[in-house]
PDB file of N, CA and C in Angstrom:
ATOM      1  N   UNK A   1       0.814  -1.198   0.000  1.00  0.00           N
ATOM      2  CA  UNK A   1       0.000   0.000   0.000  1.00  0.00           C
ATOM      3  C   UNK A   1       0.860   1.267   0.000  1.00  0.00           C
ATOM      4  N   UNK A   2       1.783   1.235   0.566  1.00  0.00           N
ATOM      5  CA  UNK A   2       2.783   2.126   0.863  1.00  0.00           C
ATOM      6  C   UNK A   2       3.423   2.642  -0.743  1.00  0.00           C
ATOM      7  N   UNK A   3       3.714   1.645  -1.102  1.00  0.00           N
ATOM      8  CA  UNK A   3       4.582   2.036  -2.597  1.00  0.00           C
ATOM      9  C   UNK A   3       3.579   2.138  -3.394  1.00  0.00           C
ATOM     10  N   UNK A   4       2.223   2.109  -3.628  1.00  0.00           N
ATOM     11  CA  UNK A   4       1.561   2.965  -4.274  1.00  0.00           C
ATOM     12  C   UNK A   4       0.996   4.324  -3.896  1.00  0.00           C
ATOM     13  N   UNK A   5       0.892   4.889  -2.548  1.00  0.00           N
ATOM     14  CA  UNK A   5       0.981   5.615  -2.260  1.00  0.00           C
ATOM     15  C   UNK A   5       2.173   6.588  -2.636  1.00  0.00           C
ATOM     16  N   UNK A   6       3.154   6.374  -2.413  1.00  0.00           N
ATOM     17  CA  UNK A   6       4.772   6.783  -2.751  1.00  0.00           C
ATOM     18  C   UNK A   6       4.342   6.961  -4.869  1.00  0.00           C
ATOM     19  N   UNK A   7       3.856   5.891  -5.581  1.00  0.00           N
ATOM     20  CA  UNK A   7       3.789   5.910  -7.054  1.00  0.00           C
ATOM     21  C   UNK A   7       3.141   7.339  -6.833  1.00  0.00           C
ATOM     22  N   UNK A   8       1.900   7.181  -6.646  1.00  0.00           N
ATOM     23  CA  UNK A   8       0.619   8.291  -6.902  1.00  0.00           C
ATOM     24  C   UNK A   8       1.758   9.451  -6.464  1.00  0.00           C
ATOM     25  N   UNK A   9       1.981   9.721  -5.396  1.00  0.00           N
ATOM     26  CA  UNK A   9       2.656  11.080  -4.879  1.00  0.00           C
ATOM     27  C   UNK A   9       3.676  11.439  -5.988  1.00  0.00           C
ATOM     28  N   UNK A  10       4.759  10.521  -6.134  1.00  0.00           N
ATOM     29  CA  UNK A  10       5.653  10.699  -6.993  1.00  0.00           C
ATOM     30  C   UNK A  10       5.270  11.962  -8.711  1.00  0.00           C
ATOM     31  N   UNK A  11       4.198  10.785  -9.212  1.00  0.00           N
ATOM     32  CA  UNK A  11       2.801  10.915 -10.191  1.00  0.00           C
ATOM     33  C   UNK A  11       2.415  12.075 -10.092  1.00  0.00           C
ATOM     34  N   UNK A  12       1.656  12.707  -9.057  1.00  0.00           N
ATOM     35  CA  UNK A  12       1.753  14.064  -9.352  1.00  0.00           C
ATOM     36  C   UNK A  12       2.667  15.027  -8.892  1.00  0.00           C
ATOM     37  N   UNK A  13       3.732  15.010  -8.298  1.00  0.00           N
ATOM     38  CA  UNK A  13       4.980  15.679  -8.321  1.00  0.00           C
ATOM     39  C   UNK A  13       5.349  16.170 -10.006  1.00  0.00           C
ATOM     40  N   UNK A  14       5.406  14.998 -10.273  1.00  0.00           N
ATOM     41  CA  UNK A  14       5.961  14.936 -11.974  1.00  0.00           C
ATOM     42  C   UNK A  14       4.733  15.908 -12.591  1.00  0.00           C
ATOM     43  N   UNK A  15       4.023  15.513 -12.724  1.00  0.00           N
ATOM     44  CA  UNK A  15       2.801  16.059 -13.234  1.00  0.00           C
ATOM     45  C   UNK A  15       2.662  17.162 -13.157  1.00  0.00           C
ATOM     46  N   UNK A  16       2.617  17.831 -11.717  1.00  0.00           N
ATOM     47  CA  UNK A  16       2.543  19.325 -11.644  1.00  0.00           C
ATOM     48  C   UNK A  16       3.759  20.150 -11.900  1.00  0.00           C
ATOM     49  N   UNK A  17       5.052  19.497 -11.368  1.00  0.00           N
ATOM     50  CA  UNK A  17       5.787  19.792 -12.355  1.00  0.00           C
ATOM     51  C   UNK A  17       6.482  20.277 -13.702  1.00  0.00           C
ATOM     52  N   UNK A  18       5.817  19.238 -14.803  1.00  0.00           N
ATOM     53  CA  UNK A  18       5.693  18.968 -16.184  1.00  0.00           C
ATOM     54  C   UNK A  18       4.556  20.533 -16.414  1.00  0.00           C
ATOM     55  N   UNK A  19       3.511  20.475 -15.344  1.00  0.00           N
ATOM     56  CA  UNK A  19       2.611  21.529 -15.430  1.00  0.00           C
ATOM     57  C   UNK A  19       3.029  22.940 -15.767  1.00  0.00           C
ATOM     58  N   UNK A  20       3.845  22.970 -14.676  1.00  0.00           N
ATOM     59  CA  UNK A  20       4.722  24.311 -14.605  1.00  0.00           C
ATOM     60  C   UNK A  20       5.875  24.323 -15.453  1.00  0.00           C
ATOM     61  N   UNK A  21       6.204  23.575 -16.164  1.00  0.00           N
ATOM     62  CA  UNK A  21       7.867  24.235 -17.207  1.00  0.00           C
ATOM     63  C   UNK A  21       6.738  24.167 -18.173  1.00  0.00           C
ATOM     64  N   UNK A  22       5.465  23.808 -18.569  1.00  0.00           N
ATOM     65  CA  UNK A  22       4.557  24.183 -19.567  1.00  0.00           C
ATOM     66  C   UNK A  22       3.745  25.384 -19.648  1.00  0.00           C
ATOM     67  N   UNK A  23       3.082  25.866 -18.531  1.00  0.00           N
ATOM     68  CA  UNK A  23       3.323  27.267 -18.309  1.00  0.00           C
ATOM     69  C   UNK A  23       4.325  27.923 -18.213  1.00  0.00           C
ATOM     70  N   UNK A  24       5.141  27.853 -17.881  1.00  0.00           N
ATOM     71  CA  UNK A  24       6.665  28.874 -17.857  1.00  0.00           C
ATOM     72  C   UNK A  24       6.559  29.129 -19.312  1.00  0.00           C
ATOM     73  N   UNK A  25       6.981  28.207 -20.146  1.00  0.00           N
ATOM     74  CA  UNK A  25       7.159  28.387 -21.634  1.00  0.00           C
ATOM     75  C   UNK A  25       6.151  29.311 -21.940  1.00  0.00           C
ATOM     76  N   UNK A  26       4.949  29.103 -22.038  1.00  0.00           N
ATOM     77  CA  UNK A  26       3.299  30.042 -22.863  1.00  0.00           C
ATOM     78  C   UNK A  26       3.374  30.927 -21.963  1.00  0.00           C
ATOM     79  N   UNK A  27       3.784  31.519 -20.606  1.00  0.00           N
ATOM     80  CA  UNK A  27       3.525  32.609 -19.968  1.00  0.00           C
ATOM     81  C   UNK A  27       3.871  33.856 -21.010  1.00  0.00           C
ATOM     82  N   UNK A  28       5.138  34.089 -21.350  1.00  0.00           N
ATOM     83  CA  UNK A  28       4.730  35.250 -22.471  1.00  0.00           C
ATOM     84  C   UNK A  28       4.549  35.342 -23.384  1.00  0.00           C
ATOM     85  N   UNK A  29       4.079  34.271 -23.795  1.00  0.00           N
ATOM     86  CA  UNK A  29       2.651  34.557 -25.127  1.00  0.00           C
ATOM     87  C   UNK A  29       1.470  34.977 -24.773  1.00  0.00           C
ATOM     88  N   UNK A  30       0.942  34.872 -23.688  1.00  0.00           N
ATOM     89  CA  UNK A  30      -0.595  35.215 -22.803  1.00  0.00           C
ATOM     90  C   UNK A  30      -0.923  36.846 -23.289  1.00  0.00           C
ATOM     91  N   UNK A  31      -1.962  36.330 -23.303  1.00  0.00           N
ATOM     92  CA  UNK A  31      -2.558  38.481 -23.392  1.00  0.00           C
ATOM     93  C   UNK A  31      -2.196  38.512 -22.485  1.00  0.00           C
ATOM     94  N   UNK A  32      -2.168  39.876 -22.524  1.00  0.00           N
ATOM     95  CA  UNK A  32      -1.882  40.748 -20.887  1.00  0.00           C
ATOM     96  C   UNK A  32      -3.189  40.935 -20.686  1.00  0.00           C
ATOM     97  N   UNK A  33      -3.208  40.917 -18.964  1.00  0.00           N
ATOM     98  CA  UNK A  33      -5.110  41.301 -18.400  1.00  0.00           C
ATOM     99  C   UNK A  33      -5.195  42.697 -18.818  1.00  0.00           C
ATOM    100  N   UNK A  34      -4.286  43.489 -19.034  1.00  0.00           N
ATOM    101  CA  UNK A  34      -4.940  45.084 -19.112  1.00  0.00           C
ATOM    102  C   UNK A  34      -4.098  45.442 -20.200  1.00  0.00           C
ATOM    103  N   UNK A  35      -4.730  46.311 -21.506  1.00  0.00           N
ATOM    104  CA  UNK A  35      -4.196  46.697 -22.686  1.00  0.00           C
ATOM    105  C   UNK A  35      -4.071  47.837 -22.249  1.00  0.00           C
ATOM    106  N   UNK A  36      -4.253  48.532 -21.227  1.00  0.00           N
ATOM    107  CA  UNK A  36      -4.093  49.969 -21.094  1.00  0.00           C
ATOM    108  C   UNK A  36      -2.339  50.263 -21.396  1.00  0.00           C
ATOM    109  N   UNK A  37      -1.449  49.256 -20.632  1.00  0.00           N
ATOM    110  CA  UNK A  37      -0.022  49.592 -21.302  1.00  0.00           C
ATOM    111  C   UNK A  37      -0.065  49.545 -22.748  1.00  0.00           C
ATOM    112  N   UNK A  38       0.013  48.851 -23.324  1.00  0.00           N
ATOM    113  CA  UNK A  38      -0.032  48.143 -24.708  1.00  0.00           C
ATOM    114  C   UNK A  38      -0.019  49.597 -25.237  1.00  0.00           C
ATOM    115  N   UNK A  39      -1.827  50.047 -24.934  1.00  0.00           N
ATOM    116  CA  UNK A  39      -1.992  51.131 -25.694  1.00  0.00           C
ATOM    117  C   UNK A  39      -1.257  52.309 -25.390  1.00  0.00           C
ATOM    118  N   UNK A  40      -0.888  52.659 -24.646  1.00  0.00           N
ATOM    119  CA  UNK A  40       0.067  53.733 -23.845  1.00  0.00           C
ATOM    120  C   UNK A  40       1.634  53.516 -24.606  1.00  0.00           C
ATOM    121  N   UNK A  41       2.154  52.128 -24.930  1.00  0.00           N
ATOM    122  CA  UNK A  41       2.952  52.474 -25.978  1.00  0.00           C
ATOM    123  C   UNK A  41       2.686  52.595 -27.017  1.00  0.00           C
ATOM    124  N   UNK A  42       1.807  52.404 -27.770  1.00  0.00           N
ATOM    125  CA  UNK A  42       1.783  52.687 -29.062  1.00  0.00           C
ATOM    126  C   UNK A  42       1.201  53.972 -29.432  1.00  0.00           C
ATOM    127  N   UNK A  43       0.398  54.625 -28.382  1.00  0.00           N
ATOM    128  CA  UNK A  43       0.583  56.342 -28.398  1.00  0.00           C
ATOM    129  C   UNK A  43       1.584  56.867 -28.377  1.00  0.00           C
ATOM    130  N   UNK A  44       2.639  56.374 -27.451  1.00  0.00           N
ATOM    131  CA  UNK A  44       4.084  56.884 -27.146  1.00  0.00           C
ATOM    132  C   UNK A  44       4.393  56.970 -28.544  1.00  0.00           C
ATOM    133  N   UNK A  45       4.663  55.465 -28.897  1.00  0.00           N
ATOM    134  CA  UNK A  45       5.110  55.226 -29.604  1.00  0.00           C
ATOM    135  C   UNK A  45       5.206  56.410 -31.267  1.00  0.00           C
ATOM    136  N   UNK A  46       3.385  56.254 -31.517  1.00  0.00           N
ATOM    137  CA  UNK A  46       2.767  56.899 -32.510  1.00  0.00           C
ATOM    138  C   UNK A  46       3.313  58.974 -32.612  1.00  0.00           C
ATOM    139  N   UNK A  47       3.101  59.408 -31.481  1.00  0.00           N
ATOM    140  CA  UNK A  47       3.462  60.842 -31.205  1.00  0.00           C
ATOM    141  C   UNK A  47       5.028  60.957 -31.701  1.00  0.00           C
ATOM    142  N   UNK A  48       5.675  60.157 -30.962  1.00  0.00           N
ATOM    143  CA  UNK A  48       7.059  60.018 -31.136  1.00  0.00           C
ATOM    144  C   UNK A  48       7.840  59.736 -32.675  1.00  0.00           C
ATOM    145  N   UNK A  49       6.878  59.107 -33.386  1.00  0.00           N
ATOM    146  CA  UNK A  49       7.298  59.254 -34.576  1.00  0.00           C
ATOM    147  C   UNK A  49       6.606  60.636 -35.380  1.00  0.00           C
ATOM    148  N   UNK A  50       5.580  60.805 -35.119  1.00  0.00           N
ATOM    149  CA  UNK A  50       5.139  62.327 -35.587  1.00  0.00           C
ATOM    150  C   UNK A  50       5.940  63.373 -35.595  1.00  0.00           C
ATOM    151  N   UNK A  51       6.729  63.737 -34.260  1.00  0.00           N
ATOM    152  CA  UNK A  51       7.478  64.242 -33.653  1.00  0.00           C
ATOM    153  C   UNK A  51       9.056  64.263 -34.778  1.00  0.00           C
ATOM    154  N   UNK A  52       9.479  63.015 -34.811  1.00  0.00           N
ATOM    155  CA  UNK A  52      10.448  62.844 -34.978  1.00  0.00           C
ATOM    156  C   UNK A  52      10.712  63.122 -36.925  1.00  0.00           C
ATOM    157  N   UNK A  53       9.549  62.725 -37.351  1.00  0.00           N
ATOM    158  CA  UNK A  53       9.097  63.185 -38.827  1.00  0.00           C
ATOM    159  C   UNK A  53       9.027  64.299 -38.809  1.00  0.00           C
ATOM    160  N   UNK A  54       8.633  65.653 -38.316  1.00  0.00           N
ATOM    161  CA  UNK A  54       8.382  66.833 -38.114  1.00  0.00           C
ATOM    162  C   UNK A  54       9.734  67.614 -37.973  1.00  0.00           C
ATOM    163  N   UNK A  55      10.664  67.080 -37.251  1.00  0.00           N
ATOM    164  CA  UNK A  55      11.730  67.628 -37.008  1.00  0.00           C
ATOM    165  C   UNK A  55      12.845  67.187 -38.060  1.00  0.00           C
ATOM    166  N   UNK A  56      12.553  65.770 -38.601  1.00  0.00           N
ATOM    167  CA  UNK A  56      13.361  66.093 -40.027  1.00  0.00           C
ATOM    168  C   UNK A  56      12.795  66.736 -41.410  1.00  0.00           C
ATOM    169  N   UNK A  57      11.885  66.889 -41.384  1.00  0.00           N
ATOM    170  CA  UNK A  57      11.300  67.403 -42.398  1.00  0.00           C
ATOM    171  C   UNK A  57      11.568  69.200 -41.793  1.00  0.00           C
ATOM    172  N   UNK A  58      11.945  69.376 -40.538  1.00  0.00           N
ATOM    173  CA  UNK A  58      12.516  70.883 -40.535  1.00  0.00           C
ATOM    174  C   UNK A  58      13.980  71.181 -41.247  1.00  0.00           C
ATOM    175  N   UNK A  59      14.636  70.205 -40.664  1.00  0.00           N
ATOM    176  CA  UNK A  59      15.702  69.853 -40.748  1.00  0.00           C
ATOM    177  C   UNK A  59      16.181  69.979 -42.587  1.00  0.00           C
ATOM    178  N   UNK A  60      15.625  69.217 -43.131  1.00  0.00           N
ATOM    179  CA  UNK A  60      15.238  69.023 -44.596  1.00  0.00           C
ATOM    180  C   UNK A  60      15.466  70.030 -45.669  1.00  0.00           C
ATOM    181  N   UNK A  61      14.405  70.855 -44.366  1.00  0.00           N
ATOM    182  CA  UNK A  61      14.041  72.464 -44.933  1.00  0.00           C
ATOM    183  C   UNK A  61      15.467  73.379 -45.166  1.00  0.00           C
ATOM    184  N   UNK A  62      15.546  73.338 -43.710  1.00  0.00           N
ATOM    185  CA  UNK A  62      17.106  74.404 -43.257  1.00  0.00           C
ATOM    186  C   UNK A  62      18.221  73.770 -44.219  1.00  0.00           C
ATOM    187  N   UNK A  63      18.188  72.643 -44.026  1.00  0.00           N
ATOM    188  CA  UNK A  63      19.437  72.061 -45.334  1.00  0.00           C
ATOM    189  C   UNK A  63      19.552  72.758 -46.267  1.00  0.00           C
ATOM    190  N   UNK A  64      17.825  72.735 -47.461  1.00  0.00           N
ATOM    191  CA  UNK A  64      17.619  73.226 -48.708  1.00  0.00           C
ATOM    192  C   UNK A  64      17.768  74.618 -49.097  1.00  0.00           C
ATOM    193  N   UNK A  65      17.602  75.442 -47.836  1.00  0.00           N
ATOM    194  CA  UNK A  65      17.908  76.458 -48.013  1.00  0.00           C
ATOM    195  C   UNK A  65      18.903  77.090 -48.307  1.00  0.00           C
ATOM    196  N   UNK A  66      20.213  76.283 -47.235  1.00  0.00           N
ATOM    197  CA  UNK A  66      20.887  76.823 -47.259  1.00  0.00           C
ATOM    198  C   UNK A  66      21.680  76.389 -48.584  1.00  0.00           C
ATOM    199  N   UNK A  67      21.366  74.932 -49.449  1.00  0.00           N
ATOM    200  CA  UNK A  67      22.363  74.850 -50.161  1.00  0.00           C
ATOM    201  C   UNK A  67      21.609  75.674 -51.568  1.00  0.00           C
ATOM    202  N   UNK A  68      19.940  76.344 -51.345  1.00  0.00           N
ATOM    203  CA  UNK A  68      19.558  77.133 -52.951  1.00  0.00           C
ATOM    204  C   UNK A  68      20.473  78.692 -52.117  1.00  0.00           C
ATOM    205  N   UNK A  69      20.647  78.956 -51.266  1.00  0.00           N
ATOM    206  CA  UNK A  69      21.113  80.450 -51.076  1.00  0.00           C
ATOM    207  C   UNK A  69      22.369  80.249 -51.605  1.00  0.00           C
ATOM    208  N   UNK A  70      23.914  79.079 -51.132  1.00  0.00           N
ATOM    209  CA  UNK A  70      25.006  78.906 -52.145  1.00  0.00           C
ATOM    210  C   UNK A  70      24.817  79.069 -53.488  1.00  0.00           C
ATOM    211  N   UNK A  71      23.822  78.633 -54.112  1.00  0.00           N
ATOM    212  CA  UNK A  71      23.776  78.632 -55.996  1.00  0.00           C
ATOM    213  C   UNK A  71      23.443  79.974 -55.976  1.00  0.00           C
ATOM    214  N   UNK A  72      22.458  80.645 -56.021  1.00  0.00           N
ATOM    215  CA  UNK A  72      22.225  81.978 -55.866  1.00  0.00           C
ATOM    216  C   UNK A  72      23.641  82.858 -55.137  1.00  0.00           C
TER     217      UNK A  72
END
């Protein structure tokens, strides 16, 4: 009785075990419970390239100028 007791225990040791390095693995694939980050970077994200387009397209500008004022 004993050494099936000892099997079974063993049995789910392993088991829950096996459980957990199988979650470990899929844990960051899971949605996240709250998209509020998610979305908070990809505003970041989104502004930040607006931003960053805006300032080369200044940039762009001041270049062009200065190289039509050389020909002139």
């Amino acid at each position: 009785m004993s050494s099936y007791l000892w099997r079974k225990y063993a049995d789910y040791v392993y088991s829950k075990w096996e459980k957990t390095i199988l979650w470990d693995m899929i844990d960051p694939y899971r949605r996240p419970k709250s998209f509020t980050p998610l979305v908070t970077i990809y505003i970041f994200a989104f502004y930040t390239g607006i931003i960053g387009s805006a300032i080369t397209e200044q940039l762009y500008k001041v270049l062009l100028y200065h190289s039509m004022k050389k020909l002139t």
